[in-house]
C-alpha atoms as a PDB file:
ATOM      1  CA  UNK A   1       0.000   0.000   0.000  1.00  0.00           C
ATOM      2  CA  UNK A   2       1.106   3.595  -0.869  1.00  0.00           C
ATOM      3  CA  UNK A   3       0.744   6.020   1.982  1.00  0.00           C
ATOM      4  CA  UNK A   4      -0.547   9.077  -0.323  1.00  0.00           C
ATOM      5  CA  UNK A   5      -1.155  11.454   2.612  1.00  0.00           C
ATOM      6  CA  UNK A   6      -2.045  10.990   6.301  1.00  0.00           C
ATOM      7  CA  UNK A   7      -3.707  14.433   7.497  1.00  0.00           C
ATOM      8  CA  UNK A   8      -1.430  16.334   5.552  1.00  0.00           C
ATOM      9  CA  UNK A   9       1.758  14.615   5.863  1.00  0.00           C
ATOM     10  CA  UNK A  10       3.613  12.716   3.538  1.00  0.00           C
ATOM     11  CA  UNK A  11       5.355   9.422   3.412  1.00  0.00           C
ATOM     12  CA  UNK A  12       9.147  10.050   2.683  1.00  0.00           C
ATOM     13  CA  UNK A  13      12.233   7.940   2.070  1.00  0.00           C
ATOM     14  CA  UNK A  14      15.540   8.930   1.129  1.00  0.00           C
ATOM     15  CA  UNK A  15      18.952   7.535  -0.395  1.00  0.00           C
ATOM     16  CA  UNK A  16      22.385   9.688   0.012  1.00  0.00           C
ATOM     17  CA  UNK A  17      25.732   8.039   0.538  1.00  0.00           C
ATOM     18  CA  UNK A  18      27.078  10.815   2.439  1.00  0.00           C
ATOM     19  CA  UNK A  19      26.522  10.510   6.188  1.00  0.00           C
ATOM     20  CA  UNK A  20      26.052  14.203   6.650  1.00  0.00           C
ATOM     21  CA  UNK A  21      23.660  14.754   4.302  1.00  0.00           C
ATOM     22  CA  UNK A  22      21.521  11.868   5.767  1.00  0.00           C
ATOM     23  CA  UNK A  23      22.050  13.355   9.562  1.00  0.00           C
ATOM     24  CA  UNK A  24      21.201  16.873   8.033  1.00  0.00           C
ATOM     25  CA  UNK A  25      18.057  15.267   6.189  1.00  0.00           C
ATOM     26  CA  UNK A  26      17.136  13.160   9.153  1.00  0.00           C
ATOM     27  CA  UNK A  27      17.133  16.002  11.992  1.00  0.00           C
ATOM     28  CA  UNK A  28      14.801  18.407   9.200  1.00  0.00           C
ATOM     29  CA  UNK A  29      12.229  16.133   8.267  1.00  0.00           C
ATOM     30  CA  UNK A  30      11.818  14.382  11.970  1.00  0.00           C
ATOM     31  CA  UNK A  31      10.998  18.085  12.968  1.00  0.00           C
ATOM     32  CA  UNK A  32       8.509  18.809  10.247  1.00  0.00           C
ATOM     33  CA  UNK A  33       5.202  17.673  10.883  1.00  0.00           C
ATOM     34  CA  UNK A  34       4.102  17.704   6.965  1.00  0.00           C
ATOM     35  CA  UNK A  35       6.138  14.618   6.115  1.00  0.00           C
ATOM     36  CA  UNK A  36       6.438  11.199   7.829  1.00  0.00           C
ATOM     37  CA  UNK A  37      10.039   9.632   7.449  1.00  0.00           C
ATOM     38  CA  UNK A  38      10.342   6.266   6.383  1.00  0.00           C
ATOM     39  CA  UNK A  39      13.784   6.014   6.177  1.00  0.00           C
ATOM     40  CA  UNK A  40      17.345   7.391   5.147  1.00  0.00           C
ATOM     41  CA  UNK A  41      19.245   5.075   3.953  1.00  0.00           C
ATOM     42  CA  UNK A  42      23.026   4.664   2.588  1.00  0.00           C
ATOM     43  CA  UNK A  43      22.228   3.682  -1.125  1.00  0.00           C
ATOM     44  CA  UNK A  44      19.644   2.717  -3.707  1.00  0.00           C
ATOM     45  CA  UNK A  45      20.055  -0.999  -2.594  1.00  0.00           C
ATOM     46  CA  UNK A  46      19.222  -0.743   0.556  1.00  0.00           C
ATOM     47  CA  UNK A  47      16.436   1.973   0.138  1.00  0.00           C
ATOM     48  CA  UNK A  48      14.703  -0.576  -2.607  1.00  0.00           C
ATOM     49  CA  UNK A  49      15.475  -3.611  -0.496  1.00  0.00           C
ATOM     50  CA  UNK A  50      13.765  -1.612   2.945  1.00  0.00           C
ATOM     51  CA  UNK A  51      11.073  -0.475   0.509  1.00  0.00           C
ATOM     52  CA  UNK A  52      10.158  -3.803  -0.826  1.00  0.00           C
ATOM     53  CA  UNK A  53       9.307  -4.905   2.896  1.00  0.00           C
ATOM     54  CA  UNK A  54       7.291  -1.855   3.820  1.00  0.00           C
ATOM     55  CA  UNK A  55       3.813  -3.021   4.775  1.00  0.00           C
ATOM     56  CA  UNK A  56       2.962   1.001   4.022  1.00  0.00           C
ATOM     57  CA  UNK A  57       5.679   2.763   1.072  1.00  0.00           C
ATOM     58  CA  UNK A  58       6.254   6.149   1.139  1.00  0.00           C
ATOM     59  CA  UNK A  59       4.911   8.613  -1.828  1.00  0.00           C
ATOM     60  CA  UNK A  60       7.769  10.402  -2.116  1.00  0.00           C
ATOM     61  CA  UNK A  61      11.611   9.920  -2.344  1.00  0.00           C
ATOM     62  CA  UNK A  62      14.794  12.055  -2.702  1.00  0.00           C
ATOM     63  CA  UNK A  63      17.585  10.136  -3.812  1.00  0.00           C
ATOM     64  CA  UNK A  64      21.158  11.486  -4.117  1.00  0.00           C
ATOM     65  CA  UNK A  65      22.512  10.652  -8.031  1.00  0.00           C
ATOM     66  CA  UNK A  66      26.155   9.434  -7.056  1.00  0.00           C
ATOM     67  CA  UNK A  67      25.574   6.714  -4.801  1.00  0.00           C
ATOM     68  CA  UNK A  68      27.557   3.119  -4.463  1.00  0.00           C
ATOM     69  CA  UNK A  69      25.622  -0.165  -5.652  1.00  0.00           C
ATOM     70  CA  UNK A  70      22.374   1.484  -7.154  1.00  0.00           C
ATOM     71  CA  UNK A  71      22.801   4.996  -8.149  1.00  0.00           C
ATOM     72  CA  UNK A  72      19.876   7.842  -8.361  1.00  0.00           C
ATOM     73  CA  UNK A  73      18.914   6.972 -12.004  1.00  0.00           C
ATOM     74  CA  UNK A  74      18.944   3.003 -11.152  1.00  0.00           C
ATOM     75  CA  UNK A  75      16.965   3.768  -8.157  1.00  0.00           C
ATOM     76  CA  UNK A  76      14.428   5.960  -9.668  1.00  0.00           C
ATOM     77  CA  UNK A  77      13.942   3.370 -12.602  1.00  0.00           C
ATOM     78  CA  UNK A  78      13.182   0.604  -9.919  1.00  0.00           C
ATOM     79  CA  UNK A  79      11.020   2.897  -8.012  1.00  0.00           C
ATOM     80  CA  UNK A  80       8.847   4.080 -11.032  1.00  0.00           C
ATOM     81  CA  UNK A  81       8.922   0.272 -12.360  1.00  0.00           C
ATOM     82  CA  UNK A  82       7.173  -0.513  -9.086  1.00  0.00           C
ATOM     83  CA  UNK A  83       4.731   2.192  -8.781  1.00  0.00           C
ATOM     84  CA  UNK A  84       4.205   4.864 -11.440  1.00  0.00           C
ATOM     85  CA  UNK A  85       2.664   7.340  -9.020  1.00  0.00           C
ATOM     86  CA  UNK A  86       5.629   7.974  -6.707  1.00  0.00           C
ATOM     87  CA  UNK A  87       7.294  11.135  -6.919  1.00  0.00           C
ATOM     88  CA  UNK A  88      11.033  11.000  -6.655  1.00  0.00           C
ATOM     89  CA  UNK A  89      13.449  13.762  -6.377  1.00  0.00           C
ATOM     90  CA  UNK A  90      17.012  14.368  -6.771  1.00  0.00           C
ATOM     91  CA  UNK A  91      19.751  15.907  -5.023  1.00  0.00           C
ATOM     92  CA  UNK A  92      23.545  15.924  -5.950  1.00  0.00           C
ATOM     93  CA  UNK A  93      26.559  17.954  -6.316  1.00  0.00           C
ATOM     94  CA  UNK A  94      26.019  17.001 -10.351  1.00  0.00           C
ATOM     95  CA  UNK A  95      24.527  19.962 -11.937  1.00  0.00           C
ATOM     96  CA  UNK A  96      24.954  18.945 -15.559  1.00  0.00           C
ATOM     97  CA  UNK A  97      25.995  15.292 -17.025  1.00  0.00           C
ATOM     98  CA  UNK A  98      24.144  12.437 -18.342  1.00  0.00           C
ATOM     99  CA  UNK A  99      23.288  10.675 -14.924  1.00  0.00           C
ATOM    100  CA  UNK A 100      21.483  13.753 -14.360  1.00  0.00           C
ATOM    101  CA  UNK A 101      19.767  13.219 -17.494  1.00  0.00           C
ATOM    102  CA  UNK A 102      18.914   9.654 -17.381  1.00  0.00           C
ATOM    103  CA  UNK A 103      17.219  10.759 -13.884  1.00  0.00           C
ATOM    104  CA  UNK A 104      15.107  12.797 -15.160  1.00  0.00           C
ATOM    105  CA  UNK A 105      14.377  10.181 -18.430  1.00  0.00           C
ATOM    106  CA  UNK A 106      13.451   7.849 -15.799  1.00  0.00           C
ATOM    107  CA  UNK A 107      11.146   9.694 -13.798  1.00  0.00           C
ATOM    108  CA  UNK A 108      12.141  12.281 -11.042  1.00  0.00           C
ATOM    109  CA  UNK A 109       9.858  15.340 -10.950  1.00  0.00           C
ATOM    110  CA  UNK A 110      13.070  17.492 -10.214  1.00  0.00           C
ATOM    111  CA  UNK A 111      16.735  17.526  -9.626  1.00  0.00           C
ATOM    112  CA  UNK A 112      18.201  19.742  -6.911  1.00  0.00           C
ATOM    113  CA  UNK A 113      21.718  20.771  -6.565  1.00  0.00           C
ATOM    114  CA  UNK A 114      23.576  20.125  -3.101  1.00  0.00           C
ATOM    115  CA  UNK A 115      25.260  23.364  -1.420  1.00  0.00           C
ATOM    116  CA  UNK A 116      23.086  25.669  -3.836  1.00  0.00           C
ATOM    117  CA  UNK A 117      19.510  25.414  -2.420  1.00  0.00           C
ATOM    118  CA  UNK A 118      18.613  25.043   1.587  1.00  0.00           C
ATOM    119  CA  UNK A 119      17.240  21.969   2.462  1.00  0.00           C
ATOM    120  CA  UNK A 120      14.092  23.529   4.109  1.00  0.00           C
ATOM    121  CA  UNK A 121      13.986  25.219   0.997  1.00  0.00           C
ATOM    122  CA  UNK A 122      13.848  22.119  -0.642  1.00  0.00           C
ATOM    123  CA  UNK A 123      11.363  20.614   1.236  1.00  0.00           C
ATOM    124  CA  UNK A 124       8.750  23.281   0.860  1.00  0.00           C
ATOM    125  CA  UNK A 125       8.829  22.863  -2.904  1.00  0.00           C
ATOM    126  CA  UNK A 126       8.731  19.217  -2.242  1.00  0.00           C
ATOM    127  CA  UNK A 127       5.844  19.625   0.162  1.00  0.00           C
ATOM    128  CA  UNK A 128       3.977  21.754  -2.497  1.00  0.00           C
ATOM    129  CA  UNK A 129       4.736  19.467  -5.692  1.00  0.00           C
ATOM    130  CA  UNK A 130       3.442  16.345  -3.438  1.00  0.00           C
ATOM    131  CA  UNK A 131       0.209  18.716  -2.215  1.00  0.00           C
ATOM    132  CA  UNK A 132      -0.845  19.469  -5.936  1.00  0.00           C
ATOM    133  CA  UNK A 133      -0.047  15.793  -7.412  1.00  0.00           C
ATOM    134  CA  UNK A 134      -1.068  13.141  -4.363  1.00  0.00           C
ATOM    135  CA  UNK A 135      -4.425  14.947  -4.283  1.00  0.00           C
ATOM    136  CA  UNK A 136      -5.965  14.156  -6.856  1.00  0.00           C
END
């Protein structure tokens, strides 16, 4: 089962390699009340693997692009192949090169670029792309 939305908030899940990022991304979205964490996990291979035994998947993802084992366009392939209707998003130090590309060819809604954007930042626009398309 998909968790669309739960009184507003939205299931989440994400993938970065860097153990930072995934502290950073952690401590935000455990304090914001508009999005239920699933997870944050080290790669795409463990994200699809703790997916896959979910009893309740999350809508949305953000997945890093450069990761070991299953990278962000793998991982958003797999995702998509599994359920169409999740929205995935990136987030990388890559601004411009074909893994960026293939990402979007495989399905993620939209790419952001580590160090240039805030991650609050971030996660309103996530909040609001996930409001307009889980809704209906």
């Amino acid at each position: 089962m998909i968790c669309k939305m739960t009184e507003n908030s939205i299931g989440i899940a994400v993938a970065d390699d860097s153990p930072i990022h995934r502290k950073l991304i952690s401590i935000i979205l455990k304090r914001d009340s508009r999005f239920h964490l699933h997870g944050v996990f080290n790669n795409g291979r463990d994200l699809i693997l703790a997916t896959n035994r979910m009893d309740v998947k999350p809508s949305v993802y953000l997945l890093d692009i450069l990761m070991p084992f299953k990278n962000g366009p793998q991982t958003t392939f797999l995702l998509k192949e599994l359920n169409p209707q999740v929205l995935i998003f990136g987030y990388s130090s890559l601004f411009s090169s074909p893994m960026v590309d293939q990402m979007y060819c495989n399905g993620a809604k939209k790419i952001y670029q580590k160090g240039e954007e805030s991650l609050q930042l971030i996660f309103d626009e996530i909040y609001k792309f996930s409001i307009l398309e889980l809704s209906e």
